[in-house]
Protein backbone atom coordinates (compact mmCIF):
# COMPACT_ATOMS: atom_id res chain seq x y z
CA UNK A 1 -17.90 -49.94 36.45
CA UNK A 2 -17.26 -48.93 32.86
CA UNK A 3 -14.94 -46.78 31.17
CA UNK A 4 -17.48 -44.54 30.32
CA UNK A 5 -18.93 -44.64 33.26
CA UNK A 6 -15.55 -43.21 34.91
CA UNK A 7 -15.77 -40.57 32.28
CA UNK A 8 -18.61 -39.19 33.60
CA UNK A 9 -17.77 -38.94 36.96
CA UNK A 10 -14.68 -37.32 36.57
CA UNK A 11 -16.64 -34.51 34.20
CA UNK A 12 -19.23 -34.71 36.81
CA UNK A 13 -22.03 -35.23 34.30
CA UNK A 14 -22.82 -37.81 36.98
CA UNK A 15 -21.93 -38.50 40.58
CA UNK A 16 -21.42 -41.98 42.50
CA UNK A 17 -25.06 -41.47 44.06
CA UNK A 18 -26.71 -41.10 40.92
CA UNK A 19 -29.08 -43.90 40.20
CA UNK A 20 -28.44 -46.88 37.86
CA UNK A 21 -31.32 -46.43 35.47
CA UNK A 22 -30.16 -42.69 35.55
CA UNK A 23 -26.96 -43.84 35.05
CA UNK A 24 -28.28 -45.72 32.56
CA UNK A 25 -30.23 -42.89 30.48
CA UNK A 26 -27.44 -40.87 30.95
CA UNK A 27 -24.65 -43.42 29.21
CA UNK A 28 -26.90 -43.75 26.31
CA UNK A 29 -26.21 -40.13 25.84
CA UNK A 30 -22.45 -40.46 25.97
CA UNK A 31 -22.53 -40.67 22.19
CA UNK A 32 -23.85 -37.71 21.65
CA UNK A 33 -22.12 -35.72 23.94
CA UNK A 34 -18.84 -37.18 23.32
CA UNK A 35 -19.76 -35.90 19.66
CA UNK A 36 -20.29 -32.09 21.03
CA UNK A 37 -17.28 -32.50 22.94
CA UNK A 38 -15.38 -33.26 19.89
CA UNK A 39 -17.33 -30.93 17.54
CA UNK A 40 -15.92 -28.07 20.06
CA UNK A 41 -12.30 -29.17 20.22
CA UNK A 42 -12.27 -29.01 16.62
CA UNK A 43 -13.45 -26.31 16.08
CA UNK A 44 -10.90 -24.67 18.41
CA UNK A 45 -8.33 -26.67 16.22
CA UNK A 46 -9.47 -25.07 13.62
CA UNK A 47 -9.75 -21.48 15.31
CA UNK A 48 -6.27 -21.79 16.62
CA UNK A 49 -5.01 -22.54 13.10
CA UNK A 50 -6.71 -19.78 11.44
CA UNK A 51 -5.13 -17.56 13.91
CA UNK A 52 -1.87 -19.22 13.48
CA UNK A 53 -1.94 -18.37 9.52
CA UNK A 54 -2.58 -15.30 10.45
CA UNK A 55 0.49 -14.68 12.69
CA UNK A 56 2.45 -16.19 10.04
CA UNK A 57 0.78 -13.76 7.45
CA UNK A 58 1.46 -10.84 9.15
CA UNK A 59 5.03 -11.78 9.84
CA UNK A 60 6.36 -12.25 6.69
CA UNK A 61 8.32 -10.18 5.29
CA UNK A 62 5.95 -9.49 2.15
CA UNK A 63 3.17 -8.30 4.43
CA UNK A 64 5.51 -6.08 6.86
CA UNK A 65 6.90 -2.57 6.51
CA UNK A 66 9.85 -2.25 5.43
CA UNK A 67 10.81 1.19 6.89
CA UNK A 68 9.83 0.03 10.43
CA UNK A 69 11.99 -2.48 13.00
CA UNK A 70 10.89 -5.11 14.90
CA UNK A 71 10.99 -2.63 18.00
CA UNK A 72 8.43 -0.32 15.77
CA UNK A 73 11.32 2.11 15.28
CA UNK A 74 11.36 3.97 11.61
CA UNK A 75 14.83 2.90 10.26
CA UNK A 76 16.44 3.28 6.78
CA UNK A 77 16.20 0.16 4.81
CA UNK A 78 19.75 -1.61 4.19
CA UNK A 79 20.28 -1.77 0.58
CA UNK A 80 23.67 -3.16 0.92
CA UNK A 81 23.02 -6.58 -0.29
CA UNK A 82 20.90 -5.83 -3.25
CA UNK A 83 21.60 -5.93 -6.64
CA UNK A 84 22.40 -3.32 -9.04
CA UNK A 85 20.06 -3.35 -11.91
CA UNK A 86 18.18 -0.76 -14.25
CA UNK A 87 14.79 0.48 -12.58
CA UNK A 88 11.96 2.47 -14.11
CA UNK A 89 9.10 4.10 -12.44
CA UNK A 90 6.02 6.14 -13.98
CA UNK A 91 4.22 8.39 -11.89
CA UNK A 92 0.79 10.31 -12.88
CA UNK A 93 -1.74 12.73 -11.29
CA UNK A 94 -3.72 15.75 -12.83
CA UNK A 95 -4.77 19.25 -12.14
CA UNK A 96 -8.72 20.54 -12.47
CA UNK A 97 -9.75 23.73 -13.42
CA UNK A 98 -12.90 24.73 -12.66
CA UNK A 99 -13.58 27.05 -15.57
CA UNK A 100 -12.02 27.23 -19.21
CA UNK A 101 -10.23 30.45 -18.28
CA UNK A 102 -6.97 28.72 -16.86
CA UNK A 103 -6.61 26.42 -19.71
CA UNK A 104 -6.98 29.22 -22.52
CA UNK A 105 -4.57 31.41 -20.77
CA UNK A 106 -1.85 28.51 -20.66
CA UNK A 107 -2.40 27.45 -24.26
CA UNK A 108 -1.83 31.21 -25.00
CA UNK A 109 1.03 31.58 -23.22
CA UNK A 110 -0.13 34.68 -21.22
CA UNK A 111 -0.06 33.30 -17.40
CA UNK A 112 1.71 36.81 -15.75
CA UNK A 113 4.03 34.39 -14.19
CA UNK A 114 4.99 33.10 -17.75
CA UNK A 115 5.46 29.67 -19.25
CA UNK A 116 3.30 27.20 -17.26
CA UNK A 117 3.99 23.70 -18.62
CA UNK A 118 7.81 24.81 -19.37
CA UNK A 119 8.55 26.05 -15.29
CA UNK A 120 6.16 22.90 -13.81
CA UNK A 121 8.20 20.68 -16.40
CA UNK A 122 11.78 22.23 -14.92
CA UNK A 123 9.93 22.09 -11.43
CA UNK A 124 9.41 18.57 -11.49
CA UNK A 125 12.93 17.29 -13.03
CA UNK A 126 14.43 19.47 -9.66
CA UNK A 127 11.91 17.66 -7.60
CA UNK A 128 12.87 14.30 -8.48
CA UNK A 129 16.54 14.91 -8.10
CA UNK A 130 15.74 16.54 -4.46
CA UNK A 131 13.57 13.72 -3.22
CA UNK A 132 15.99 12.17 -0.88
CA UNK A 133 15.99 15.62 0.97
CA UNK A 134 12.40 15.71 1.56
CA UNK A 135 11.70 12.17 2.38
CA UNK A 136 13.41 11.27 5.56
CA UNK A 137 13.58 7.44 4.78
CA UNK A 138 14.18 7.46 0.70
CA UNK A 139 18.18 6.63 -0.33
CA UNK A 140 19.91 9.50 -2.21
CA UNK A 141 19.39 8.16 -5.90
CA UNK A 142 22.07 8.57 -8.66
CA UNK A 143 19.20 9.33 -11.14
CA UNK A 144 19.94 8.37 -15.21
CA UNK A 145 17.02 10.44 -16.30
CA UNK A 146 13.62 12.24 -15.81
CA UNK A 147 11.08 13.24 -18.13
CA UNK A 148 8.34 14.85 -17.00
CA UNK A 149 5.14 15.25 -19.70
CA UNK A 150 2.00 17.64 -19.34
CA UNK A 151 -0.91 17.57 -21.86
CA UNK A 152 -3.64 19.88 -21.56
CA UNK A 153 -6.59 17.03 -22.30
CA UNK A 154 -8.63 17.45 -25.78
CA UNK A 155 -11.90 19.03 -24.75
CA UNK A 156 -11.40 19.33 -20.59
CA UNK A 157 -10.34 21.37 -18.00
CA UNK A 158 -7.46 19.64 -17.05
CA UNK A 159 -3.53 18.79 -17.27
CA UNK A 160 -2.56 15.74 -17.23
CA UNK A 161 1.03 15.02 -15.92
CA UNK A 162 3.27 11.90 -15.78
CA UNK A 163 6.66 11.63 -14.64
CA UNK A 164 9.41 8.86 -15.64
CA UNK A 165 12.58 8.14 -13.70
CA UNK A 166 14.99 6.05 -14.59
CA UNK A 167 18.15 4.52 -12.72
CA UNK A 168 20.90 1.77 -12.21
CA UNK A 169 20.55 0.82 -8.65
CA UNK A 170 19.89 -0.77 -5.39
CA UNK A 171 16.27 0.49 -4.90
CA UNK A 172 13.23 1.64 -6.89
CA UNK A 173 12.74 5.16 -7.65
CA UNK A 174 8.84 5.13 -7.44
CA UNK A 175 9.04 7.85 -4.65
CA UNK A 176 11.22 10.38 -7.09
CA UNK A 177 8.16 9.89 -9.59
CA UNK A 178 5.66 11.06 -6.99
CA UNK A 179 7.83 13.72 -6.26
CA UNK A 180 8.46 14.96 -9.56
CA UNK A 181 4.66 14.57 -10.87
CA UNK A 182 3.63 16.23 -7.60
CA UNK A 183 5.61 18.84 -7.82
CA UNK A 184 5.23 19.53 -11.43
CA UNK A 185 0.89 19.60 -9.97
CA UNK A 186 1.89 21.96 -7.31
CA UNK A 187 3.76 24.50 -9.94
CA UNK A 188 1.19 24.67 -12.20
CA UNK A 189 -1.44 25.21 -8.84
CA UNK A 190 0.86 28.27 -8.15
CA UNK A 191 1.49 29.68 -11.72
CA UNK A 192 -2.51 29.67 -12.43
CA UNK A 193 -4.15 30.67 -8.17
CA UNK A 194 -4.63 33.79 -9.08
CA UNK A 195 -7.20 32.98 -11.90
CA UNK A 196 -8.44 30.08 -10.71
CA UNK A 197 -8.71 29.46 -6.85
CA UNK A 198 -11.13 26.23 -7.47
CA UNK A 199 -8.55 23.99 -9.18
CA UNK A 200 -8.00 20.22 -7.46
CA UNK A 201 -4.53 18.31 -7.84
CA UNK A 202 -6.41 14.63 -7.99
CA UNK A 203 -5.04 11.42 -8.84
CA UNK A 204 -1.85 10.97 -7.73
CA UNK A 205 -0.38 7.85 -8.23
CA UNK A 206 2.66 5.00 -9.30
CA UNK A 207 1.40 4.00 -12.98
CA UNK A 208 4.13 1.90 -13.42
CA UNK A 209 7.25 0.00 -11.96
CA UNK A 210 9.73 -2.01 -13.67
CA UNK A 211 13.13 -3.79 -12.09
CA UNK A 212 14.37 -5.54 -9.02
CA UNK A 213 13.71 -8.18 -7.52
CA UNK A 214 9.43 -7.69 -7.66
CA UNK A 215 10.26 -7.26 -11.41
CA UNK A 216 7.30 -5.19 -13.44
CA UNK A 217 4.02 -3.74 -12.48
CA UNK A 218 1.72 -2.03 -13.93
CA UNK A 219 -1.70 -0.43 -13.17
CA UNK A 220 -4.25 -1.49 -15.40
């Protein structure tokens, strides 16, 4: 009996009481099945592998989080064998007004609470200096300098605010940007409530990152 033959049987796509000239019919179809047979396998090869990549993806250490363990545990990230160099990160957002009465009272300088952009500017340096206090997983920064900037935009009902920290470090300090333009948002919000309860702090968000071992980024 041939090979092929044997085949058959022991995938019972025949049995030793089948007929010869079924037998027959049924061996010139071996081809063909023997080609869906391997069509299948490969494409489980080829589903396995995909899936494999995948693992691989999701385990490296590029696509993990940083702040979590491999038991899923939040941790502090060890610093310890990094490299000390000068780091820079730019952080923006804006506040909305939803009338022109907010705006003219800031550019006058007659807010009952006093100097807007002066207190949110002061607000936000604190801020950024604090930040390791109010995020549980961010390293206490020894922080060079901050500037914090906000222009009431030409011909809109807005400010728009950007904060720049600077350091020489171990880590990036793209969280005390967010805090500091945040919290420069949120003073302003508080100074200007009580003319204005329809004003939106929109936009947060890292503009810019320079140092360390990613090197520079920058949002286009």
């Amino acid at each position: 009996m041939p090979p092929s033959v044997h085949h058959l049987l022991g995938r019972n796509i025949i049995s030793s009481t089948t007929p010869s000239t079924a037998i027959s019919g049924r061996f010139q179809q071996l081809p063909q099945q023997l080609r869906r047979l391997s069509s299948s396998r490969s494409l489980k090869t080829e589903k396995r592998g995909r899936e494999d990549t995948a693992t691989a993806e999701a385990s490296s250490p590029s696509s993990r989080l940083t702040h979590v363990s491999e038991s899923g545990s939040a941790h502090m990230v060890n610093i310890s064998e990094k490299q000390v160099t000068s780091r820079v990160a730019t952080a923006a957002c804006a506040v909305h007004f939803s009338d022109d009465t907010a705006i003219k009272l800031i550019q006058e300088n007659q807010m009952k609470k006093g100097d807007v952009l002066g207190v949110a500017r002061v607000a936000g340096i604190m801020a950024a200096k604090r930040t390791a206090d109010l995020i549980p997983l961010c390293h206490p920064i020894a922080i060079s300098k901050v500037n914090v900037d906000l222009d009431v935009a030409p011909g809109s009902r807005q400010i728009e605010i950007r904060a720049t920290v600077t350091c020489d470090g171990k880590t990036g300090v793209e969280m005390e940007a967010l805090t500091a333009a945040s919290t420069a948002a949120l003073t302003v919000y508080d100074m200007c409530k009580a003319v204005d309860k329809g004003m939106r702090v929109e936009g947060l968000r890292v503009v810019l990152k320079d140092g360390g071992k990613s090197g520079r980024w920058e949002m286009l």
